[in-house]
C-alpha atoms as a PDB file:
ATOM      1  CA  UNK A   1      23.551  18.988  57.601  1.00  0.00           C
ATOM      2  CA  UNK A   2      23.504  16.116  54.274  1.00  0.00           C
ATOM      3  CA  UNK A   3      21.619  13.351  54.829  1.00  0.00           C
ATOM      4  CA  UNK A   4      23.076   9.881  54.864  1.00  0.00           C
ATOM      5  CA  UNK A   5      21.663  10.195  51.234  1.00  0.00           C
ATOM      6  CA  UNK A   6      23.084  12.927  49.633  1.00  0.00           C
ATOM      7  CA  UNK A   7      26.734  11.976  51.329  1.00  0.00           C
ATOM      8  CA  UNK A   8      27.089   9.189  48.959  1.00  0.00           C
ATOM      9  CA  UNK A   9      25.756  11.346  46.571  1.00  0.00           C
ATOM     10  CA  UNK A  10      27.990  13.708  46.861  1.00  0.00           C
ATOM     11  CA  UNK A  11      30.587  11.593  46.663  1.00  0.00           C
ATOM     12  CA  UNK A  12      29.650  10.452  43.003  1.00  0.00           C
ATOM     13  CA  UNK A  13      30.040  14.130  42.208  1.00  0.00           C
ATOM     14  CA  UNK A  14      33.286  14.487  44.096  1.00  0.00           C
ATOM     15  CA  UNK A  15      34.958  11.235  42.257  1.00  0.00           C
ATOM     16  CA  UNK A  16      33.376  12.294  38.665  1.00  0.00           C
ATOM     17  CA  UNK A  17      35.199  15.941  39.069  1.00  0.00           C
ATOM     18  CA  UNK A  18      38.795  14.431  40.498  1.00  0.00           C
ATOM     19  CA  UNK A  19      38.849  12.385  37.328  1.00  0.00           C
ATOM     20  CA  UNK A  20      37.829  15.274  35.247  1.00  0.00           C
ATOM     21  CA  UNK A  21      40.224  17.549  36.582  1.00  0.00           C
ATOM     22  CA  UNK A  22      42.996  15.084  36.704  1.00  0.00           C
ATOM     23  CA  UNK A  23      42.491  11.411  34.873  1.00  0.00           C
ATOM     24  CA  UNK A  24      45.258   9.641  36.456  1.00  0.00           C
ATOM     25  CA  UNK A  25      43.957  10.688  39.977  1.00  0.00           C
ATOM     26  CA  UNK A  26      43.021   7.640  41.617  1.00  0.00           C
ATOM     27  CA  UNK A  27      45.145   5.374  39.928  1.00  0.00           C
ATOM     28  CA  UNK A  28      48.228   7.572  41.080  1.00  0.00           C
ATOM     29  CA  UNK A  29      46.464   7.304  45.116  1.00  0.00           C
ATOM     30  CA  UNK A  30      46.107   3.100  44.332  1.00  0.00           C
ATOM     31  CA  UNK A  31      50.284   3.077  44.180  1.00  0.00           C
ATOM     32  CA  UNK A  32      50.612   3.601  47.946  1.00  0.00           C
ATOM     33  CA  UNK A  33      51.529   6.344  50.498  1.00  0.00           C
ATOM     34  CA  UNK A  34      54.468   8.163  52.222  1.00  0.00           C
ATOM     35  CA  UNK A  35      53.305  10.440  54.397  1.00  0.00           C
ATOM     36  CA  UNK A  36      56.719  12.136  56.182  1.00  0.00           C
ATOM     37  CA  UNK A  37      54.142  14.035  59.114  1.00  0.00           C
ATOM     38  CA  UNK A  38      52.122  11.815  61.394  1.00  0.00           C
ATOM     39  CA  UNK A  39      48.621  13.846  63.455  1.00  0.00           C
ATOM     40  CA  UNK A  40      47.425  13.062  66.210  1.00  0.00           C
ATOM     41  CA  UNK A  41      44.405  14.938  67.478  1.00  0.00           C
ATOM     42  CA  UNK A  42      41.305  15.342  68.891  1.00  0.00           C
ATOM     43  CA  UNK A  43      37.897  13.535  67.615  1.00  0.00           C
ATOM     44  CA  UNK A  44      36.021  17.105  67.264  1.00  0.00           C
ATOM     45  CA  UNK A  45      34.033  17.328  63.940  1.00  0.00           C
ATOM     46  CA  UNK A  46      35.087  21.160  63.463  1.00  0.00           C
ATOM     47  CA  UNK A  47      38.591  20.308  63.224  1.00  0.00           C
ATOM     48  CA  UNK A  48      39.653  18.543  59.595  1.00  0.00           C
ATOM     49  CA  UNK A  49      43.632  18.383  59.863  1.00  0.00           C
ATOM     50  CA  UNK A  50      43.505  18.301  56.172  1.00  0.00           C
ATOM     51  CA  UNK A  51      41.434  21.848  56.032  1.00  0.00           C
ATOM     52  CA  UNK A  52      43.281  23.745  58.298  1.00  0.00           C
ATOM     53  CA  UNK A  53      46.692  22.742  57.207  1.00  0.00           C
ATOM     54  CA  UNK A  54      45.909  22.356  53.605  1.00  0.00           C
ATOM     55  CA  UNK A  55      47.355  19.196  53.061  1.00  0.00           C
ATOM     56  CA  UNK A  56      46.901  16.510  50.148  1.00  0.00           C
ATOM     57  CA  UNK A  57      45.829  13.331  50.645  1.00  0.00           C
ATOM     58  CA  UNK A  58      48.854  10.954  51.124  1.00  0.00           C
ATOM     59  CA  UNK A  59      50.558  14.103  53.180  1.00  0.00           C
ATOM     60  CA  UNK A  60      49.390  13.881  56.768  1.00  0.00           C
ATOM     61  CA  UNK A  61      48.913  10.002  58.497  1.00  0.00           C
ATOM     62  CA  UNK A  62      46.129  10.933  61.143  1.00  0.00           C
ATOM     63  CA  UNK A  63      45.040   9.070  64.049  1.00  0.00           C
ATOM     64  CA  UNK A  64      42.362  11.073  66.434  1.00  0.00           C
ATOM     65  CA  UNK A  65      40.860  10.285  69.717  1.00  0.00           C
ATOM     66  CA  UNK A  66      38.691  11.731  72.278  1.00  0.00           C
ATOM     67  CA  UNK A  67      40.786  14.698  73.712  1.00  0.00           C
ATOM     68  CA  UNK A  68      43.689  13.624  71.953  1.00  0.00           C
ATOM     69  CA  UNK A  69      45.641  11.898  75.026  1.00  0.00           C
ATOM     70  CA  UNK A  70      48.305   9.381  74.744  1.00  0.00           C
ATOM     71  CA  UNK A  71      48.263   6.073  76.350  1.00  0.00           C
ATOM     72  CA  UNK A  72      50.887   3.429  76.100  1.00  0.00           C
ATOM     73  CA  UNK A  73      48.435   0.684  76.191  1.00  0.00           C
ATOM     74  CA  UNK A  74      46.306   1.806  73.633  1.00  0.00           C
ATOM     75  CA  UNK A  75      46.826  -0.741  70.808  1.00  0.00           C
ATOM     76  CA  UNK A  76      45.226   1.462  68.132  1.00  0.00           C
ATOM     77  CA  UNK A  77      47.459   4.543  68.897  1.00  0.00           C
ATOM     78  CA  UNK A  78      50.636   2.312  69.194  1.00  0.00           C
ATOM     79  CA  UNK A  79      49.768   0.565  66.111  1.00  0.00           C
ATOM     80  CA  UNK A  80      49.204   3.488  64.408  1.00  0.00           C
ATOM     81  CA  UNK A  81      52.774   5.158  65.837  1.00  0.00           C
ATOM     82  CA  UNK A  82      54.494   2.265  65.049  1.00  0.00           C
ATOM     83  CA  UNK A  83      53.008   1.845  61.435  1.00  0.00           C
ATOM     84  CA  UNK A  84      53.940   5.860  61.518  1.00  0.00           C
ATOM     85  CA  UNK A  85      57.624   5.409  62.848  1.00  0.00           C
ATOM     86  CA  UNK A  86      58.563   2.061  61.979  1.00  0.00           C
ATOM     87  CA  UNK A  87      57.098   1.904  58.208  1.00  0.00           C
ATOM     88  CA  UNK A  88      56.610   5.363  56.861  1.00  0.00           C
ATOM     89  CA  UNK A  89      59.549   6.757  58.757  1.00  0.00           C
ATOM     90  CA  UNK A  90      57.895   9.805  59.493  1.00  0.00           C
ATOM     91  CA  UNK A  91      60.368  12.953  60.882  1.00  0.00           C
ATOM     92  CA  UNK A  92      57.660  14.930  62.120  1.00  0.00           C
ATOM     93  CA  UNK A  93      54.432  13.615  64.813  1.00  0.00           C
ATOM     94  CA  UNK A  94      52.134  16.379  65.647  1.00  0.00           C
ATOM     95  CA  UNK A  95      50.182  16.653  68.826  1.00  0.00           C
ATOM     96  CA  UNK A  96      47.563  18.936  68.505  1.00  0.00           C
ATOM     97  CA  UNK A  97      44.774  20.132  71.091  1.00  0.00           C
ATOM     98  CA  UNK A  98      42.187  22.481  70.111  1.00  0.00           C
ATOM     99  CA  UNK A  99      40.445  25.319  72.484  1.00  0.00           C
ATOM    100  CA  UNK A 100      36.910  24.299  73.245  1.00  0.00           C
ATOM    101  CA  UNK A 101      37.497  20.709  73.955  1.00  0.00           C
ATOM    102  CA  UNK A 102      34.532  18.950  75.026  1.00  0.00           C
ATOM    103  CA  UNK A 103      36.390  15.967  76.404  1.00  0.00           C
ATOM    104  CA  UNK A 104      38.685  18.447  78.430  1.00  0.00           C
ATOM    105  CA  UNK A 105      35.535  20.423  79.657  1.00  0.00           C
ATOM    106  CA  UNK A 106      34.229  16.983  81.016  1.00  0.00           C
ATOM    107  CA  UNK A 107      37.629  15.961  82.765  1.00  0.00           C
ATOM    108  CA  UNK A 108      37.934  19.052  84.455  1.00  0.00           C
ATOM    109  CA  UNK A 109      34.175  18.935  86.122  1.00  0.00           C
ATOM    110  CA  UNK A 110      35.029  15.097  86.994  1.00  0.00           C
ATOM    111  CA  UNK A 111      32.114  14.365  84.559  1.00  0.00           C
ATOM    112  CA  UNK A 112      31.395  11.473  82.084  1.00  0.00           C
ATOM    113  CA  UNK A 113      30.401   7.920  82.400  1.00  0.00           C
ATOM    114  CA  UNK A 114      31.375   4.520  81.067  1.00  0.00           C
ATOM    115  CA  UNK A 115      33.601   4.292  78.322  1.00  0.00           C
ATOM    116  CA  UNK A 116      34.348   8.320  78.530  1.00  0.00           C
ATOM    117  CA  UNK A 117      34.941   8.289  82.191  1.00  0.00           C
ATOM    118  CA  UNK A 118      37.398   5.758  81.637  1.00  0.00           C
ATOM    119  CA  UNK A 119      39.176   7.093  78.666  1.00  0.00           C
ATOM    120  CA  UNK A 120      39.826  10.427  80.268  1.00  0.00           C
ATOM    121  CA  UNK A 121      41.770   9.996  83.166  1.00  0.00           C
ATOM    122  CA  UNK A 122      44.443  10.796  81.790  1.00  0.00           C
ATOM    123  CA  UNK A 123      42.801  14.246  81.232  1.00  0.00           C
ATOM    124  CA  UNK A 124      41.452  14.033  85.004  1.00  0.00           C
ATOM    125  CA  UNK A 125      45.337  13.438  85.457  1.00  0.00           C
ATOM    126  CA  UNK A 126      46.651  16.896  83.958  1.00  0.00           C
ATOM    127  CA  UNK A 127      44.181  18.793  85.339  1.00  0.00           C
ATOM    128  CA  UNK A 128      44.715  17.417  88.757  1.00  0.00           C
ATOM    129  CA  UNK A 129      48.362  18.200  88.188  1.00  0.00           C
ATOM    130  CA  UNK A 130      48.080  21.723  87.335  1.00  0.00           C
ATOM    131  CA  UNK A 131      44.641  22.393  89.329  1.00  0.00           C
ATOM    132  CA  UNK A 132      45.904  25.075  91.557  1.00  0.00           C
ATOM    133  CA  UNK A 133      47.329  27.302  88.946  1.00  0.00           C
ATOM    134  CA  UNK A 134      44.059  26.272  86.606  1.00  0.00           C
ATOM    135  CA  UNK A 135      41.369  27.637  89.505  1.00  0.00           C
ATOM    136  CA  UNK A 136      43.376  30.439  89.810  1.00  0.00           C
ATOM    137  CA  UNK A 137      42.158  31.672  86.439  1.00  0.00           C
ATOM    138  CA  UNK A 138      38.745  33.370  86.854  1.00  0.00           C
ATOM    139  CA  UNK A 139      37.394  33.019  83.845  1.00  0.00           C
ATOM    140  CA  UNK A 140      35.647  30.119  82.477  1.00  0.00           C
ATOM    141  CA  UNK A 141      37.164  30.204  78.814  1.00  0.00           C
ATOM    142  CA  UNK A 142      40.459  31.258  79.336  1.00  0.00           C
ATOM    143  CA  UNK A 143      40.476  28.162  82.234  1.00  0.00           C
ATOM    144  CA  UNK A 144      39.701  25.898  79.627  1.00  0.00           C
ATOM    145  CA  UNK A 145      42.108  27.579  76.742  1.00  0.00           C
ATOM    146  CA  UNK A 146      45.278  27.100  79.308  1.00  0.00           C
ATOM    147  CA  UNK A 147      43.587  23.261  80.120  1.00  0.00           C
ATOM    148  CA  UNK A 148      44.039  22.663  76.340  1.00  0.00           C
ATOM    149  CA  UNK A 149      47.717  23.906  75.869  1.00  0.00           C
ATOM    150  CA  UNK A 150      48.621  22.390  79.340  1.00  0.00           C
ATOM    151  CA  UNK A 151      47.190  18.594  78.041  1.00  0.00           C
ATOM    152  CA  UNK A 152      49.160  19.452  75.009  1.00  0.00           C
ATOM    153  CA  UNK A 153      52.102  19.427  76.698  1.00  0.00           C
ATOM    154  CA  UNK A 154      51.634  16.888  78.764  1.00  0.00           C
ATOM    155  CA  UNK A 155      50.479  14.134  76.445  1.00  0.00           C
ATOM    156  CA  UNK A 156      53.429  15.365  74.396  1.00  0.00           C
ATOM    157  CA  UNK A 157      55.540  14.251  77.128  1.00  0.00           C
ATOM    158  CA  UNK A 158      53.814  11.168  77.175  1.00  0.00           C
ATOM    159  CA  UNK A 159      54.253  10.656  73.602  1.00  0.00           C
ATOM    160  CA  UNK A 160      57.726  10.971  73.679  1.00  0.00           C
ATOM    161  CA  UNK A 161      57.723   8.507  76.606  1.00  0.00           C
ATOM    162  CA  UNK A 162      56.815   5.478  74.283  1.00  0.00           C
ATOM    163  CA  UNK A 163      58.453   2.294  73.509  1.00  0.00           C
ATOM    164  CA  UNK A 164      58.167   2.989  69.785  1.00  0.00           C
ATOM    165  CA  UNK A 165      59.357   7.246  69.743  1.00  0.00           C
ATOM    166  CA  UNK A 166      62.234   6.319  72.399  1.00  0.00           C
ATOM    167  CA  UNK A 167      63.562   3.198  70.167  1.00  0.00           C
ATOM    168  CA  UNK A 168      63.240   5.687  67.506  1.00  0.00           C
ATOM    169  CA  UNK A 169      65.224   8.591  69.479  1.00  0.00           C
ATOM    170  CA  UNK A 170      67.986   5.848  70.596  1.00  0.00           C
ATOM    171  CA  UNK A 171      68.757   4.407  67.199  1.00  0.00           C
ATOM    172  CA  UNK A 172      69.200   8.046  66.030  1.00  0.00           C
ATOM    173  CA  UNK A 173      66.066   8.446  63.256  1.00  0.00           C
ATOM    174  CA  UNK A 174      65.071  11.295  62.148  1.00  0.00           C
ATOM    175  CA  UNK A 175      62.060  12.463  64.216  1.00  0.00           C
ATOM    176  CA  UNK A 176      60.627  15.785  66.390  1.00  0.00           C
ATOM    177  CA  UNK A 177      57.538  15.572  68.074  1.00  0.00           C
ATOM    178  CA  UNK A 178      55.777  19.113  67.781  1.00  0.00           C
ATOM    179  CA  UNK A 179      52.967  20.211  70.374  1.00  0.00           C
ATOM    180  CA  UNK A 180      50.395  22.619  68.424  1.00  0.00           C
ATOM    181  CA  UNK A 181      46.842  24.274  69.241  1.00  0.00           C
ATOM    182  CA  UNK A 182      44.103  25.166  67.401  1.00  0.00           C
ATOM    183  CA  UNK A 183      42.166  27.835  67.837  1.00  0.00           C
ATOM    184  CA  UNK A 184      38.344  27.244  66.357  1.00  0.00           C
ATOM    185  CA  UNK A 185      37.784  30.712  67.051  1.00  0.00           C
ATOM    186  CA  UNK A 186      39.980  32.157  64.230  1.00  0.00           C
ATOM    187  CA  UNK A 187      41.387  28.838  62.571  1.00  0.00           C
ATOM    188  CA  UNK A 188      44.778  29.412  63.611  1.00  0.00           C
ATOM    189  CA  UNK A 189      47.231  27.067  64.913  1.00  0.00           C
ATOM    190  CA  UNK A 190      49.689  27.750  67.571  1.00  0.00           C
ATOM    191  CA  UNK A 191      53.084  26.228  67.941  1.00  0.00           C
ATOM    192  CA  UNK A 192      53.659  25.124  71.689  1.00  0.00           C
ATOM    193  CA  UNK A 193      56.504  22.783  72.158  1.00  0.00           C
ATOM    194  CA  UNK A 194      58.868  20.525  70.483  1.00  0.00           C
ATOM    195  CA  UNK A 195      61.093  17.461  71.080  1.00  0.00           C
ATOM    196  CA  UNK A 196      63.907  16.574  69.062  1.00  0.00           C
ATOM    197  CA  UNK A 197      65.464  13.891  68.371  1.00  0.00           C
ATOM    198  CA  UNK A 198      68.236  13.552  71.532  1.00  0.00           C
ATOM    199  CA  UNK A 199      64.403  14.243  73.622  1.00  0.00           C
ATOM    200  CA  UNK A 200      65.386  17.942  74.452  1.00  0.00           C
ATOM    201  CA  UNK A 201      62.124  19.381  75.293  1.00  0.00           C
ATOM    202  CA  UNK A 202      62.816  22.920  73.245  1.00  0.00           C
ATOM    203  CA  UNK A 203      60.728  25.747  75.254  1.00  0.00           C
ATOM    204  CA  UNK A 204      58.544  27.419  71.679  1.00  0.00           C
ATOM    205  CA  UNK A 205      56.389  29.972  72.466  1.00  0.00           C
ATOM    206  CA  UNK A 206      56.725  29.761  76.363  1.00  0.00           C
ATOM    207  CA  UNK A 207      57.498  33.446  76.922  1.00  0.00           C
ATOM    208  CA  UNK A 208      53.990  34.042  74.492  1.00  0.00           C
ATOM    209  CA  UNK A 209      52.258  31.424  76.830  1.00  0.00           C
ATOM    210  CA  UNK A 210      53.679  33.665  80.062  1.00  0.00           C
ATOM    211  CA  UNK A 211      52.620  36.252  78.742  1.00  0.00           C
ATOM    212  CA  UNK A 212      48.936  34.955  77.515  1.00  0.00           C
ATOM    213  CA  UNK A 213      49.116  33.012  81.290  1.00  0.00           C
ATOM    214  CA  UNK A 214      49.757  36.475  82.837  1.00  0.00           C
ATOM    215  CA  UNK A 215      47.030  38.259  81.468  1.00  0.00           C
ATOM    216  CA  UNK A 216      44.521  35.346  81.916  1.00  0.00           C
ATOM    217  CA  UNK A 217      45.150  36.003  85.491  1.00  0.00           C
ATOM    218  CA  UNK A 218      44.798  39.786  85.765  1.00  0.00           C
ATOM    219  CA  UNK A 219      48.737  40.292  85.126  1.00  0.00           C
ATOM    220  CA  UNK A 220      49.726  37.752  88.313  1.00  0.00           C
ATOM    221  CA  UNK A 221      52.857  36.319  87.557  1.00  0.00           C
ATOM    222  CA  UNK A 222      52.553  33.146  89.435  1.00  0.00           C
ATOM    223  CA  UNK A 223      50.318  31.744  86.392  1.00  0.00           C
ATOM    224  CA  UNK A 224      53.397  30.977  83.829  1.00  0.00           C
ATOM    225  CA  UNK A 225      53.505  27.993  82.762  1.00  0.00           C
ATOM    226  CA  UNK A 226      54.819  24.874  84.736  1.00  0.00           C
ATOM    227  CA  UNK A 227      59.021  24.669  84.194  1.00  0.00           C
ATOM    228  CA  UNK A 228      59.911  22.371  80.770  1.00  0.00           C
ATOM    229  CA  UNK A 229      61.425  19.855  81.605  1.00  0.00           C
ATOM    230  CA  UNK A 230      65.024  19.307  80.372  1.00  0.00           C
ATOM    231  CA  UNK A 231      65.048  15.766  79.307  1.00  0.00           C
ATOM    232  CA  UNK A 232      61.859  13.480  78.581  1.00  0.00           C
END
């Protein structure tokens, strides 16, 4: 763990080798940026979009929250989707959970106070939703796995719900919303669902997640996943 210290120090490094590998580096990031994929995620300090995608800086326009739910009166998210949709004219907005969510574990044991209390309910929400085929699932980890890809889904949903992505869908731009996973215990994401632009909700990976559902519950069938729905 760096000290407060050595992080600006290490900065100093990082800027003196950008300009020696490339001299024109920072004056090319000063002319603005385009990004054409917007990320939304989770708050987690083990998961750097820009790592596990291998993106440049300028390529991904990320906005991250506790548990990564959507909420249409969130200014900050709203600004940022508008700033994403509206300026930037992004075609793709990712939606990406991770396994191991500590918000998630909270929401599902009705835990937190204050400020986290309040900000999950909409995790409290899904998990109330889905709570039957959730406790069905003996164990602990693979409850919490299918928590993350279910909230996935559902915030999804209620991203493609918005004022600013349905505005976006009716005047006919460009834009999929893509629900993904990541896995911290191999680095890998997982593709879970997509909306396209005329807000089909496509069904990716839902045999896999049938499947996956199946054997989390000893090879019951009654644990596949919740039917897509067929228009947001």
């Amino acid at each position: 763990m760096k000290t407060i210290r050595e992080l600006i120090l290490s900065n100093k490094t990082w800027s003196a080798e950008m300009r020696e590998r490339k001299k024109d580096y920072f004056a090319q990031q000063t002319s603005g940026q385009s990004p054409e994929i917007m990320w939304i995620g989770g708050s987690d300090s083990r998961v750097s979009p820009q790592h596990i995608t291998q993106t440049r800086p300028g390529e991904l326009f990320i906005h991250r929250n506790l548990a990564n739910l959507v909420y249409q009166d969130d200014d900050n998210l709203m600004a940022d989707l508008q700033h994403a949709i509206e300026d930037f004219k992004v075609a793709h907005i990712i939606l990406c959970g991770h396994y191991g969510c500590s918000g998630l574990q909270t929401a599902m044991t009705d835990g937190g106070s204050g400020h986290v209390r309040s900000w999950l309910l909409a995790a409290r929400e899904v998990f109330a939703m889905h709570r039957a085929e959730l406790e069905a699932i003996d164990d602990r980890v693979q409850r919490q796995d299918r928590m993350a890809e279910l909230n996935v889904r559902e915030q999804l949903v209620r991203l493609a719900n918005t004022d600013t992505v349905r505005s976006a869908f009716e005047r006919g731009q460009d834009l999929t919303l893509h629900g993904w996973v990541y896995d911290l215990r191999s680095g890998l994401l997982a593709e879970l669902l997509e909306i396209d632009p005329t807000g089909q909700l496509s069904e990716i990976a839902v045999q896999d997640l049938e499947e996956k559902a199946k054997r989390k519950a000893g090879g019951h069938a009654a644990l596949s996943p919740p039917a897509l729905m067929a228009q947001v």
